[in-house]
C-alpha atoms as a PDB file:
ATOM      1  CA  UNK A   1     -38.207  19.780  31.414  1.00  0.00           C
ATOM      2  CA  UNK A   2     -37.993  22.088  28.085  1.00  0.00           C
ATOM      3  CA  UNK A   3     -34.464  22.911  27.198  1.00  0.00           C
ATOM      4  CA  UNK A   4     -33.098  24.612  24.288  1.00  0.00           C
ATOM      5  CA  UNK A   5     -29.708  23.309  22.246  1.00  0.00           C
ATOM      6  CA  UNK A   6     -27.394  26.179  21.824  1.00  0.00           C
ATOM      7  CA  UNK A   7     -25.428  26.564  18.877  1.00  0.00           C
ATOM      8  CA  UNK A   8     -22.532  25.095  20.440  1.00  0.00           C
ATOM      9  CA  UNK A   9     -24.933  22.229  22.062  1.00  0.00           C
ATOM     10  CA  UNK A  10     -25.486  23.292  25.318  1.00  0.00           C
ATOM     11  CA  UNK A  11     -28.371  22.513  26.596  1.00  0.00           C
ATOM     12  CA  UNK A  12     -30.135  25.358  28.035  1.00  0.00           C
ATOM     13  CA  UNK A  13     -33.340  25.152  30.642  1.00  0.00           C
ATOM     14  CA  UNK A  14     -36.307  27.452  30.223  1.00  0.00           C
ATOM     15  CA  UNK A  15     -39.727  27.783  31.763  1.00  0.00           C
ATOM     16  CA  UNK A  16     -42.987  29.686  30.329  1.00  0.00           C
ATOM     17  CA  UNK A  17     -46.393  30.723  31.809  1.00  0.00           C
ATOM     18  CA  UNK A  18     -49.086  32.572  29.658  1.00  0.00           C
ATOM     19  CA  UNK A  19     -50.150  33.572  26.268  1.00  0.00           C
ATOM     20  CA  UNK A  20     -49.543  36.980  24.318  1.00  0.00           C
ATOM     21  CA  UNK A  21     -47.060  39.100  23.002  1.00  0.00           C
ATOM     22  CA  UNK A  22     -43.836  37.282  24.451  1.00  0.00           C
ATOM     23  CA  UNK A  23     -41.040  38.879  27.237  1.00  0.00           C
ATOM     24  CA  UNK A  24     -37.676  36.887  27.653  1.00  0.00           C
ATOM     25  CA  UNK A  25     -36.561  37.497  30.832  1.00  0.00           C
ATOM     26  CA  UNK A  26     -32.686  37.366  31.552  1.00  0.00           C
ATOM     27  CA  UNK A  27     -31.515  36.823  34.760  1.00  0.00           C
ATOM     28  CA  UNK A  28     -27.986  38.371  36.647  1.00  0.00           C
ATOM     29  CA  UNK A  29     -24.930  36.493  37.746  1.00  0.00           C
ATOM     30  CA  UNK A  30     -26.219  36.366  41.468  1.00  0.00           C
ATOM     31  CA  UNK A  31     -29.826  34.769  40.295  1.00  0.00           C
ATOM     32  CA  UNK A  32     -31.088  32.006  38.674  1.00  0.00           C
ATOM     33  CA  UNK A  33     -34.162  31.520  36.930  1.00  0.00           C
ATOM     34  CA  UNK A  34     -36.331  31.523  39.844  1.00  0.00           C
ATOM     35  CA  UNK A  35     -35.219  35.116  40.334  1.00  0.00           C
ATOM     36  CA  UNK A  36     -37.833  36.242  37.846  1.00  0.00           C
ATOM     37  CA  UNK A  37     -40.957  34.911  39.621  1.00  0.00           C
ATOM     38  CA  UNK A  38     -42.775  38.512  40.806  1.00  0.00           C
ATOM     39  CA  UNK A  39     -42.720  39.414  36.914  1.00  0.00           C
ATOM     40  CA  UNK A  40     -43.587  35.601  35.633  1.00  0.00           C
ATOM     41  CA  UNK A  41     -46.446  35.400  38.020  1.00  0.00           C
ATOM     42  CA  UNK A  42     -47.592  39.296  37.191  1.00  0.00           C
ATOM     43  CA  UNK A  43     -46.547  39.531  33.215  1.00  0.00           C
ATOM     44  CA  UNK A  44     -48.161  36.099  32.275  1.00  0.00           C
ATOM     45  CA  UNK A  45     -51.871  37.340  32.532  1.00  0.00           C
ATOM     46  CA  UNK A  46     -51.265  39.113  29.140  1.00  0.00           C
ATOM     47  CA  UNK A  47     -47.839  38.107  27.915  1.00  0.00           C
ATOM     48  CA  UNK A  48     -45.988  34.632  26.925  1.00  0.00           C
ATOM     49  CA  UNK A  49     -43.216  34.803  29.600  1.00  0.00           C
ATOM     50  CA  UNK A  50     -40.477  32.640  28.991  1.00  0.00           C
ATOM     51  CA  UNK A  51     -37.279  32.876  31.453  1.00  0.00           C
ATOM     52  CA  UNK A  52     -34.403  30.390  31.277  1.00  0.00           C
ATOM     53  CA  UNK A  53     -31.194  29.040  33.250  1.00  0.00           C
ATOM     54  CA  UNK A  54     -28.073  30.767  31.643  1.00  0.00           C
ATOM     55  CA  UNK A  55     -25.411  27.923  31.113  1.00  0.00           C
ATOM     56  CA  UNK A  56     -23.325  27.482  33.827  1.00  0.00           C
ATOM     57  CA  UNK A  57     -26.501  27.752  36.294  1.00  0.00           C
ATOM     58  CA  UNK A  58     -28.722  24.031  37.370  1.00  0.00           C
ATOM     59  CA  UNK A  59     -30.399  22.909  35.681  1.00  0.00           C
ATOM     60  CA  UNK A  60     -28.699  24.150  32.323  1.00  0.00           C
ATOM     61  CA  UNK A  61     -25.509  22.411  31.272  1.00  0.00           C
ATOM     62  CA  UNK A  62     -22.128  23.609  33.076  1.00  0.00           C
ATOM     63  CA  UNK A  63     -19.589  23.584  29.930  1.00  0.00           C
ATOM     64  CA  UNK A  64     -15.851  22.859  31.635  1.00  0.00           C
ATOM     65  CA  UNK A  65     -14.068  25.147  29.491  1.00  0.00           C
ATOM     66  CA  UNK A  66     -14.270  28.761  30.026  1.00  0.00           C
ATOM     67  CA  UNK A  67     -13.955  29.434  26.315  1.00  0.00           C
ATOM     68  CA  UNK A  68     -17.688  27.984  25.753  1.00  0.00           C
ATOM     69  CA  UNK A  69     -18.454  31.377  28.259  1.00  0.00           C
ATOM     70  CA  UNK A  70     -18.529  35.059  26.532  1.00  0.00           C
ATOM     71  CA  UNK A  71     -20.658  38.050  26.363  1.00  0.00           C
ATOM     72  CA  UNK A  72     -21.572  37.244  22.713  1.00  0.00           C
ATOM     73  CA  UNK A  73     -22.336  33.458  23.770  1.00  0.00           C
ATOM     74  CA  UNK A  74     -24.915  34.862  25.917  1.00  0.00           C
ATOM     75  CA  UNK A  75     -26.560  37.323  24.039  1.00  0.00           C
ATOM     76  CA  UNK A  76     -27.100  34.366  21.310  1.00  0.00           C
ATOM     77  CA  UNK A  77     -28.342  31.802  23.879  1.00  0.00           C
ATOM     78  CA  UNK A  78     -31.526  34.123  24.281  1.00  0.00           C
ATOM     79  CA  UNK A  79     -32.178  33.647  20.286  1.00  0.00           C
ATOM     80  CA  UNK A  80     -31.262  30.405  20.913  1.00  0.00           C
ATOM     81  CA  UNK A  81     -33.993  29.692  23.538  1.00  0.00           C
ATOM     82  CA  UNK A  82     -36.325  31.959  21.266  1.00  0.00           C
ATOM     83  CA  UNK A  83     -35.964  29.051  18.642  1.00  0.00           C
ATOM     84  CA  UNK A  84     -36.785  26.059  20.719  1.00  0.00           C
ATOM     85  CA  UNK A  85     -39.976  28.073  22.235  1.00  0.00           C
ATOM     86  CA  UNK A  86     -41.145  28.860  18.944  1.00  0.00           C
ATOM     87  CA  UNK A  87     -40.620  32.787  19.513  1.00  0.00           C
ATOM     88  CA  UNK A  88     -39.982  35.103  16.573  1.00  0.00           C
ATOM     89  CA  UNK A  89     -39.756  38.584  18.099  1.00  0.00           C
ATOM     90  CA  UNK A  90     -40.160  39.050  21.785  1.00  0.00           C
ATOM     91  CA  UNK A  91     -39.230  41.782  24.587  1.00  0.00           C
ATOM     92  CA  UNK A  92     -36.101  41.369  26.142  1.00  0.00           C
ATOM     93  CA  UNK A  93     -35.689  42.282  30.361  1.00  0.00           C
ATOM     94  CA  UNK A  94     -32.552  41.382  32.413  1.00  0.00           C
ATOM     95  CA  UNK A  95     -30.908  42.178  35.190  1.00  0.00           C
ATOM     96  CA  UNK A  96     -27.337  43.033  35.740  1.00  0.00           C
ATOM     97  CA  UNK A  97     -25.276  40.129  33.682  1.00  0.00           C
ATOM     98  CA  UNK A  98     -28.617  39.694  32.331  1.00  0.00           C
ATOM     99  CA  UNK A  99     -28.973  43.690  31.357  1.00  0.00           C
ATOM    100  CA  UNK A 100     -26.126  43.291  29.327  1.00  0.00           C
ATOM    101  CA  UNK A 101     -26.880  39.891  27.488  1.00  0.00           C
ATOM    102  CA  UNK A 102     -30.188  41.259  26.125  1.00  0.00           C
ATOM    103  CA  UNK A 103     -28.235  44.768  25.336  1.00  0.00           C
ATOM    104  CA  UNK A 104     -25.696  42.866  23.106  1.00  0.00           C
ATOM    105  CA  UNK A 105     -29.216  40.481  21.858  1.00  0.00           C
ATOM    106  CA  UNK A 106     -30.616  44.203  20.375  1.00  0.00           C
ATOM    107  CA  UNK A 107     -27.281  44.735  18.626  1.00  0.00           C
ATOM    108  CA  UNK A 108     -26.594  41.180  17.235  1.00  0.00           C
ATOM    109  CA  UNK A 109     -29.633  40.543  16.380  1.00  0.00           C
ATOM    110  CA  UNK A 110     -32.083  43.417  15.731  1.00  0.00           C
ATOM    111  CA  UNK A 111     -34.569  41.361  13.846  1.00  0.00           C
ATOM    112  CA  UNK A 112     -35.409  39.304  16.870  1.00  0.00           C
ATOM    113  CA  UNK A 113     -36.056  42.234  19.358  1.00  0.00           C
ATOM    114  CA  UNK A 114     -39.160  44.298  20.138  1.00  0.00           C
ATOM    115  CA  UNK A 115     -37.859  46.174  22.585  1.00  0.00           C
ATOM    116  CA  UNK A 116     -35.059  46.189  25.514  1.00  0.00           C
ATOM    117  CA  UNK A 117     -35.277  46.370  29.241  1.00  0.00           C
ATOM    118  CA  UNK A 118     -31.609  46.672  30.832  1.00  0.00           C
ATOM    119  CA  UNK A 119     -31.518  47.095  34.788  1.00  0.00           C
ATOM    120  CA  UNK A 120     -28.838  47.342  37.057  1.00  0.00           C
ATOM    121  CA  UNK A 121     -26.455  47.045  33.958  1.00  0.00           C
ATOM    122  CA  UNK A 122     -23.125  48.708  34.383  1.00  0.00           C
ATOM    123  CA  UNK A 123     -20.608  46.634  36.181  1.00  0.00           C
ATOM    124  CA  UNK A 124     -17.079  46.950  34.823  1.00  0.00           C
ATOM    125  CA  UNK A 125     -18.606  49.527  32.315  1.00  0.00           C
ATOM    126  CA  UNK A 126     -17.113  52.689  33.849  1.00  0.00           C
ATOM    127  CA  UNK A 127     -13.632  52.971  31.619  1.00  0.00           C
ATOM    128  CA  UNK A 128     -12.363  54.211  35.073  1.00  0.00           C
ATOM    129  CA  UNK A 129     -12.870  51.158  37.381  1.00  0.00           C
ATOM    130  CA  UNK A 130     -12.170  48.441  34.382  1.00  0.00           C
ATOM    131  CA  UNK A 131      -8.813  47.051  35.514  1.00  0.00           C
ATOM    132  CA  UNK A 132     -10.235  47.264  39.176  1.00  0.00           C
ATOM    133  CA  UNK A 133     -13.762  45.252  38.039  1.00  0.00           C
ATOM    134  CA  UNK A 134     -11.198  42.478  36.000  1.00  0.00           C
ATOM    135  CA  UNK A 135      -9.328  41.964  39.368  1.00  0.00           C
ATOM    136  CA  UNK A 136     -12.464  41.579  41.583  1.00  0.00           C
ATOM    137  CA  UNK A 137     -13.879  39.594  39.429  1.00  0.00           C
ATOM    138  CA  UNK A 138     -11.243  36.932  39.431  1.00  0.00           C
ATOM    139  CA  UNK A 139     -11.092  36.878  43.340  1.00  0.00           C
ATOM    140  CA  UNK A 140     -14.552  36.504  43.356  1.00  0.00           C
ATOM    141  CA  UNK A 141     -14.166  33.569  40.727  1.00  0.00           C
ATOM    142  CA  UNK A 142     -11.447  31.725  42.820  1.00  0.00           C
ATOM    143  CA  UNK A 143     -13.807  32.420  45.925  1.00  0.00           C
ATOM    144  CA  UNK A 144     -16.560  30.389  44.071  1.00  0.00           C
ATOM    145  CA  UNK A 145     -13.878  27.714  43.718  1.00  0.00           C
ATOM    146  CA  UNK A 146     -12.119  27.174  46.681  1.00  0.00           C
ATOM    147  CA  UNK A 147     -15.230  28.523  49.411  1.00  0.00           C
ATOM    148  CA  UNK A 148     -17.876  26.816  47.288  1.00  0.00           C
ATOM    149  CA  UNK A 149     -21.241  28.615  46.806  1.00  0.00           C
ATOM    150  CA  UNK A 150     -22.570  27.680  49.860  1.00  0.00           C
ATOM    151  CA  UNK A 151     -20.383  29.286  51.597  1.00  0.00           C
ATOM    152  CA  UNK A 152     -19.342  32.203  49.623  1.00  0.00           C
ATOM    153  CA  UNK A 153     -22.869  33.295  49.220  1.00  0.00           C
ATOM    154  CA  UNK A 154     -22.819  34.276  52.568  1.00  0.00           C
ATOM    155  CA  UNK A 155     -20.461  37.047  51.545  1.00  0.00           C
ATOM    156  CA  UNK A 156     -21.829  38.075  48.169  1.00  0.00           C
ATOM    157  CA  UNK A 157     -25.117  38.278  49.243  1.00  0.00           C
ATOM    158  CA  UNK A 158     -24.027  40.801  51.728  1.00  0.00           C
ATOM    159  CA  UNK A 159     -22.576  43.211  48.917  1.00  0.00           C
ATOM    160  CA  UNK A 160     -22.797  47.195  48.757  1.00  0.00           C
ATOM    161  CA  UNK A 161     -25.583  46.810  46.686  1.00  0.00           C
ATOM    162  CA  UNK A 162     -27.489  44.003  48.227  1.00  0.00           C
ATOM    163  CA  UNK A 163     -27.592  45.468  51.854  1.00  0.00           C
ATOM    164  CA  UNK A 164     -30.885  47.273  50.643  1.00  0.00           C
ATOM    165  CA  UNK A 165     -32.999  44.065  49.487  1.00  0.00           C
ATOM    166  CA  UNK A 166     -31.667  42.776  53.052  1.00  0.00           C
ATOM    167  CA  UNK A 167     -32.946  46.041  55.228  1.00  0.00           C
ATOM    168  CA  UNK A 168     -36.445  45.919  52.967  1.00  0.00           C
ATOM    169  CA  UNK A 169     -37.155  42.283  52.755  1.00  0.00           C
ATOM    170  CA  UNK A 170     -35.349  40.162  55.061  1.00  0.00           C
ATOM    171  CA  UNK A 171     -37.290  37.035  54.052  1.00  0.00           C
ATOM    172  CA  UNK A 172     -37.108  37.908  50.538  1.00  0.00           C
ATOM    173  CA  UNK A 173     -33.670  38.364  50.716  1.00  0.00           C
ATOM    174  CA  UNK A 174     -32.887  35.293  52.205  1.00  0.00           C
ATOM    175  CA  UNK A 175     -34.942  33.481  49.616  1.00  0.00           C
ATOM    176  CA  UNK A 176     -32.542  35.363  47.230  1.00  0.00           C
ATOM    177  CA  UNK A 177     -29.155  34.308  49.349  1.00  0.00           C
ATOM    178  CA  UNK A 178     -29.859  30.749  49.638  1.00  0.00           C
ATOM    179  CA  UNK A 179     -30.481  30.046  46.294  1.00  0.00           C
ATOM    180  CA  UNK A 180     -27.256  32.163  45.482  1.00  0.00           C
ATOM    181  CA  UNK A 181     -25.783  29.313  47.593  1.00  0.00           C
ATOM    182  CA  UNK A 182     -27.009  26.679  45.315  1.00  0.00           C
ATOM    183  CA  UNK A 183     -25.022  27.680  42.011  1.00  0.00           C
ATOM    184  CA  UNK A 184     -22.781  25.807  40.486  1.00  0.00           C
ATOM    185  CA  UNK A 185     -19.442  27.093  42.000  1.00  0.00           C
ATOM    186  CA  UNK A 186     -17.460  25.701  38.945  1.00  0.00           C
ATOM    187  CA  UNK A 187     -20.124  27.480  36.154  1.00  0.00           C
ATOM    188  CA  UNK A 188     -20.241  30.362  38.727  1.00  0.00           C
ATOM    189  CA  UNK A 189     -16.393  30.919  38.318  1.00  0.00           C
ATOM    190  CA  UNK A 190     -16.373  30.254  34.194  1.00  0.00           C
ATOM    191  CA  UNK A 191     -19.206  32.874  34.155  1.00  0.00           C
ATOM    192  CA  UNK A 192     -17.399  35.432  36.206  1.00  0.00           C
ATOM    193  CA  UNK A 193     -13.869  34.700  33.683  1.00  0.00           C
ATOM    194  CA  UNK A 194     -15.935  34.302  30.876  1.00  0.00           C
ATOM    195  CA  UNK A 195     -18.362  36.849  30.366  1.00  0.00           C
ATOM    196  CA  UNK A 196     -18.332  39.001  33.032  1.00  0.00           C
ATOM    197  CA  UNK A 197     -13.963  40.017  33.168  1.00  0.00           C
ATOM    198  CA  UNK A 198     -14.171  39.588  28.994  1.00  0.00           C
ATOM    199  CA  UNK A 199     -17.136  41.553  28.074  1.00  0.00           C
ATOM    200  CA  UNK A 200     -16.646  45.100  26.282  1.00  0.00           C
ATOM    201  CA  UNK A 201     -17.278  48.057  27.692  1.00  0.00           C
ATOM    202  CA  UNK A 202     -20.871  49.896  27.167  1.00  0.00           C
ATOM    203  CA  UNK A 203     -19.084  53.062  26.791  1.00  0.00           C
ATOM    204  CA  UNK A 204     -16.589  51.343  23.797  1.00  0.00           C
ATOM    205  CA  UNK A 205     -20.190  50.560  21.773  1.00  0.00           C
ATOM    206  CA  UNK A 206     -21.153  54.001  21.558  1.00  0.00           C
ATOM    207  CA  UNK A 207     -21.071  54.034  17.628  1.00  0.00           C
ATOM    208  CA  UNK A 208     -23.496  50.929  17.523  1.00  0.00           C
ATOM    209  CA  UNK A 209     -26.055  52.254  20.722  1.00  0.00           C
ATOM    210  CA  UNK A 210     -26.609  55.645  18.847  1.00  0.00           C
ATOM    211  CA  UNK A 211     -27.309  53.470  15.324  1.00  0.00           C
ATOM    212  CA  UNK A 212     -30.041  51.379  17.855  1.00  0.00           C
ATOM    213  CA  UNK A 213     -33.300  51.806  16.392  1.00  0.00           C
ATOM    214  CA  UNK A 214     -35.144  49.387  19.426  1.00  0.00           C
ATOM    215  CA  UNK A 215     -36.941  50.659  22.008  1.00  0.00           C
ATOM    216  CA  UNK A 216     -34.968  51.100  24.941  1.00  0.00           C
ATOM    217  CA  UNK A 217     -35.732  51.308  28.881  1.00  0.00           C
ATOM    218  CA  UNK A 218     -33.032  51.283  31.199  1.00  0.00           C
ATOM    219  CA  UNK A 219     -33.845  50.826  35.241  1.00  0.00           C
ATOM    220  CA  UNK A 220     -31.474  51.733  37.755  1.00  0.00           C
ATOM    221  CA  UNK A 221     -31.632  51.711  41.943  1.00  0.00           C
ATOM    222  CA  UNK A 222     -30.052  54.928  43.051  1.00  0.00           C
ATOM    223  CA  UNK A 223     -27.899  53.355  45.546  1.00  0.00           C
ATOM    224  CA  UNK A 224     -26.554  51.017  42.808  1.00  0.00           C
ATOM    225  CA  UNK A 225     -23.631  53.450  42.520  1.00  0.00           C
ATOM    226  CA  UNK A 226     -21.751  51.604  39.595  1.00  0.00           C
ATOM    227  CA  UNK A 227     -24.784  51.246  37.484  1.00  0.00           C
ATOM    228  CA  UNK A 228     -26.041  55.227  37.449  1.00  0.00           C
ATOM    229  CA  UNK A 229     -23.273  56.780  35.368  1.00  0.00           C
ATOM    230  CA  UNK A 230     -23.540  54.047  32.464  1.00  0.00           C
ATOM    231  CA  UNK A 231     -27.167  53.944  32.999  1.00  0.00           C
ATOM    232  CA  UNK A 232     -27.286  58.247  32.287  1.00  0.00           C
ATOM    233  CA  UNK A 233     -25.016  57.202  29.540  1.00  0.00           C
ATOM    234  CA  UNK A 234     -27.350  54.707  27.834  1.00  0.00           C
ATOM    235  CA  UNK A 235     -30.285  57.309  27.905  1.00  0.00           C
ATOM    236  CA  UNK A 236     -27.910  60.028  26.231  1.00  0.00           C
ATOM    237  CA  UNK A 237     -26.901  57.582  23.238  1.00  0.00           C
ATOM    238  CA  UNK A 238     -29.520  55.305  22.127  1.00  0.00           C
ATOM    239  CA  UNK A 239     -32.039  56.923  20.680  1.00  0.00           C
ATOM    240  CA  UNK A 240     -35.469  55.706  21.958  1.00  0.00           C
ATOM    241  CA  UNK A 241     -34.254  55.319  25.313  1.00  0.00           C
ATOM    242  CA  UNK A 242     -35.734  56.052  28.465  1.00  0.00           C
ATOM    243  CA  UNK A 243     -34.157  56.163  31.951  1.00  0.00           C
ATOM    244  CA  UNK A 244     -36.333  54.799  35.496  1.00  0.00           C
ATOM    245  CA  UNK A 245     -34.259  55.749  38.685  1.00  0.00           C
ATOM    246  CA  UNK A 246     -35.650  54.058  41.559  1.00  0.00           C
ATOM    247  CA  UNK A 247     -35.049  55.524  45.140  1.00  0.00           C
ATOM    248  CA  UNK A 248     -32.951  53.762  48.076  1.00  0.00           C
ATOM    249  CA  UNK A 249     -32.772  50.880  46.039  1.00  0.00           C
ATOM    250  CA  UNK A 250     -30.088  48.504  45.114  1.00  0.00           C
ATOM    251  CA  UNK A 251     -28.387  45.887  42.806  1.00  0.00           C
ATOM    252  CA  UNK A 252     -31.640  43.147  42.601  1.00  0.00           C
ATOM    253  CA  UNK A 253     -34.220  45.974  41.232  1.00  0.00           C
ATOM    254  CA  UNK A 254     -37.064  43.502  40.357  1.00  0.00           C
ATOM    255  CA  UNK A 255     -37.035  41.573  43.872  1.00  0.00           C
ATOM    256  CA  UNK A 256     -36.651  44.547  46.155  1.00  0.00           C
ATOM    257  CA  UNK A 257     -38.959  46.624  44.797  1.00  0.00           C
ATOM    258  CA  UNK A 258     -41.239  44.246  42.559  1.00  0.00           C
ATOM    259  CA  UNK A 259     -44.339  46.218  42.423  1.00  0.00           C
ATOM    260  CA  UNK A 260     -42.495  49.177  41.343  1.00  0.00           C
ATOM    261  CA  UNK A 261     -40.543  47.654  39.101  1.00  0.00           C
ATOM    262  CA  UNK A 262     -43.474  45.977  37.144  1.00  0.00           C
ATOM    263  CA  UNK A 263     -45.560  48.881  36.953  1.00  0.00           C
ATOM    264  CA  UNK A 264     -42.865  50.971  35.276  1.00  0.00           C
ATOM    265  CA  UNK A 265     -42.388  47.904  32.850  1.00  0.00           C
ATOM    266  CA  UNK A 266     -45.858  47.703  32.305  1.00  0.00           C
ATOM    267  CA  UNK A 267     -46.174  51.291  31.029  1.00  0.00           C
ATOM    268  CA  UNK A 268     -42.843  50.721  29.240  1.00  0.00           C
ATOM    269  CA  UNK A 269     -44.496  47.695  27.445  1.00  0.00           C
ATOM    270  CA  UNK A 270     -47.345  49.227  26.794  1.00  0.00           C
ATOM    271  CA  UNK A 271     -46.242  52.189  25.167  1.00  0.00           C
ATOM    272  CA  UNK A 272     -43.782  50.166  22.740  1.00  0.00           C
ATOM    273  CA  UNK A 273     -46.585  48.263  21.623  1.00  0.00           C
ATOM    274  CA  UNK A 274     -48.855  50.712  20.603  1.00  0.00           C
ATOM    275  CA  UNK A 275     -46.075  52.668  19.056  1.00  0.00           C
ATOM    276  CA  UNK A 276     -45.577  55.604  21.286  1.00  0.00           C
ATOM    277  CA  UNK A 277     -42.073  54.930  22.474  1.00  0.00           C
ATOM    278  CA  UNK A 278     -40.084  56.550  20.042  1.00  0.00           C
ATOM    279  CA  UNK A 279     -36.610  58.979  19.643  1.00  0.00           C
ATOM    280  CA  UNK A 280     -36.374  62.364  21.512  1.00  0.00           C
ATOM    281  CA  UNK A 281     -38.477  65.000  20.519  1.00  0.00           C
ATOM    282  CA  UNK A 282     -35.432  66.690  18.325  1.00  0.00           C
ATOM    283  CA  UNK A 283     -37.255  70.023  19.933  1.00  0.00           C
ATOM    284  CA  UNK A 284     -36.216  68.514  23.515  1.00  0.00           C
ATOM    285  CA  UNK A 285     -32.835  70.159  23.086  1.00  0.00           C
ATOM    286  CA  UNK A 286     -29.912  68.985  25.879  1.00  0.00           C
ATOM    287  CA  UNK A 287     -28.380  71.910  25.257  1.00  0.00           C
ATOM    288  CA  UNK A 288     -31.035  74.515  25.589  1.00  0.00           C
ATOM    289  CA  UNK A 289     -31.948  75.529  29.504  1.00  0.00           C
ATOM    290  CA  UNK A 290     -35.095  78.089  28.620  1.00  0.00           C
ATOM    291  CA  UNK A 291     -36.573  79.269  25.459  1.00  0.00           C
ATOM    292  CA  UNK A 292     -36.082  82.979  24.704  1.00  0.00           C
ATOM    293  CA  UNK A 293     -36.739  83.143  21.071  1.00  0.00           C
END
C-alpha cells in the first residue's frame, strides 16, 4: 500500500494506474478515493493517474487535532503525494473540497501545475451565505460525531444536490452513499472544522486568480445552485479559464454524468497540452454586444 509522508508526517494513501503525462485527481468531502474510478479506469489508457485518500479519510492517517486540518494543508498534501510518486508537474482535477485544494495547489505552487480542473467548487464561497455555510458546517460536523457516518450518511447523501445522482443512477448512487457511510466520523468532523468552515473565500483571492497564468477549466452541474455564481466568477477572473455547465446535474459531476464529464476533460486536456488553451482573445470584448465599427 503506497503512501506518501506529508510535511507534517501524515501518512497519506494513493493509488495509480497507467503511463503518460500525469492527472492528480482530488476527491470532495462526501468521497473517498474510490470516487474517482470512471476517470482512473478511462484516463489511464494515456495518462499516469494517481488519486489519493485526503487525511482524515481510511486508509490515510486521521490526525486528532483539528489544527493538523486547513485549506493550505490540503493544497500541499497533493505536492506532497506528487513527491512520493515521483511526479514533477501533473494536471490537477477535484471535486468540490477537492476543487478547491487543487485551486489553492495552482496558487501555492505554480511550478508544480500543468493545468487545473475545479468542479462543483463553490461551497461557502458566496460572501453572502458565509456565516450561514460556517454554521452548517459545524452541525454537520457534530452530526458526524454523535450519529456516526453510518448513520448520518443516510441524510447527507440525500442533499439538494445529490437528489440528481439518486433519480439518474440509483445503483450508482448507492455505491456512492454507502461508502459515504464508511468515513471516518472523527476525520469527517476535523475536515468539515478544519478546512471546509476555515478556508478563504474564492471571491477574497481575486487579486491572485487574475495574476493565474495556469490553464484553467471549471465544471459545474446546473442544479448545483451554490457552485454556479463562483463558478461564472472563476471564468471572469482567471485568465485562461474556461467554464463547462452541465444540464440537470448536481453536486457529484464525475459520477452522475461520467461520460460527459470525461469527454469534456479530455478535450480540456488535450488542448492544454498542445498549447491551445490560452487567455481570452483580448478582441472577445465582455463589454461589447455587436460590432458597428
Amino acid at each position: 500500500m503506497p503512501k506518501a509522508s506529508a510535511s507534517d508526517g501524515v501518512q497519506l494513501y494513493f493509488d495509480e494506474a497507467g503511463r503518460g503525462t500525469p492527472i492528480v485527481f482530488v476527491h470532495e468531502f462526501g468521497g473517498n478515493h474510490w470516487s474517482w474510478e470512471p476517470q482512473m479506469n478511462f484516463f489511464s489508457r494515456r495518462h499516469r493517474c494517481v488519486t489519493y485518500a485526503a487525511r482524515g479519510f481510511p486508509p490515510s492517517d486521521i490526525p486528532d487535532s483539528v489544527d493538523a486540518y486547513s485549506q493550505a494543508i490540503a493544497a500541499d498534501d497533493i505536492i506532497a503525494v506528487m513527491d512520493a510518486a515521483g511526479i514533477e508537474t501533473a494536471h490537477l482535477v477535484g471535486l468540490s473540497m477537492g476543487g478547491f485544494a487543487v485551486l489553492h495547489a495552482g496558487l501555492r505552487h505554480p511550478g508544480r501545475v500543468r493545468s487545473i480542473t475545479a468542479a462543483g467548487a463553490g461551497y461557502g464561497a458566496e460572501k453572502a451565505h458565509e456565516d450561514y455555510f460556517k454554521g452548517i458546517s459545524e452541525q454537520v460536523a457534530a452530526n458526524f460525531e454523535t450519529k456516526g457516518a453510518p448513520a448520518f450518511s443516510k441524510i447527507y447523501a440525500e442533499g439538494a444536490s445529490r437528489v440528481q445522482f439518486q433519480d439518474k443512477d440509483p445503483r450508482g448512487w448507492q455505491l456512492f452513499a454507502d461508502r459515504l457511510g464508511q468515513h471516518d466520523s472523527r476525520g469527517a468532523a476535523n475536515t468539515m472544522r478544519g478546512v471546509q468552515m476555515r478556508r478563504p473565500s474564492l471571491y477574497d483571492l481575486e487579486d491572485e486568480f487574475r495574476a493565474m497564468a495556469t490553464p484553467l477549466l471549471v465544471v459545474v452541474g446546473d442544479e448545483d445552485d451554490h457552485c454556479l455564481q463562483p463558478g461564472f466568477f472563476l471564468k471572469r477572473t482567471v485568465p485562461a479559464s474556461g467554464l463547462a455547465v452541465l444540464p440537470k446535474t448536481g453536486h457529484t459531476l464525475n459520477l452522475e454524468e461520467p461520460m460527459l464529464f470525461n469527454q469534456i476533460l479530455a478535450e480540456f486536456l488535450a488542448q492544454v497540452e498542445s498549447g491551445r488553451w490560452g487567455p481570452r482573445d483580448p478582441r472577445a470584448n465582455p463589454a461589447e454586444i455587436m460590432r458597428t465599427r
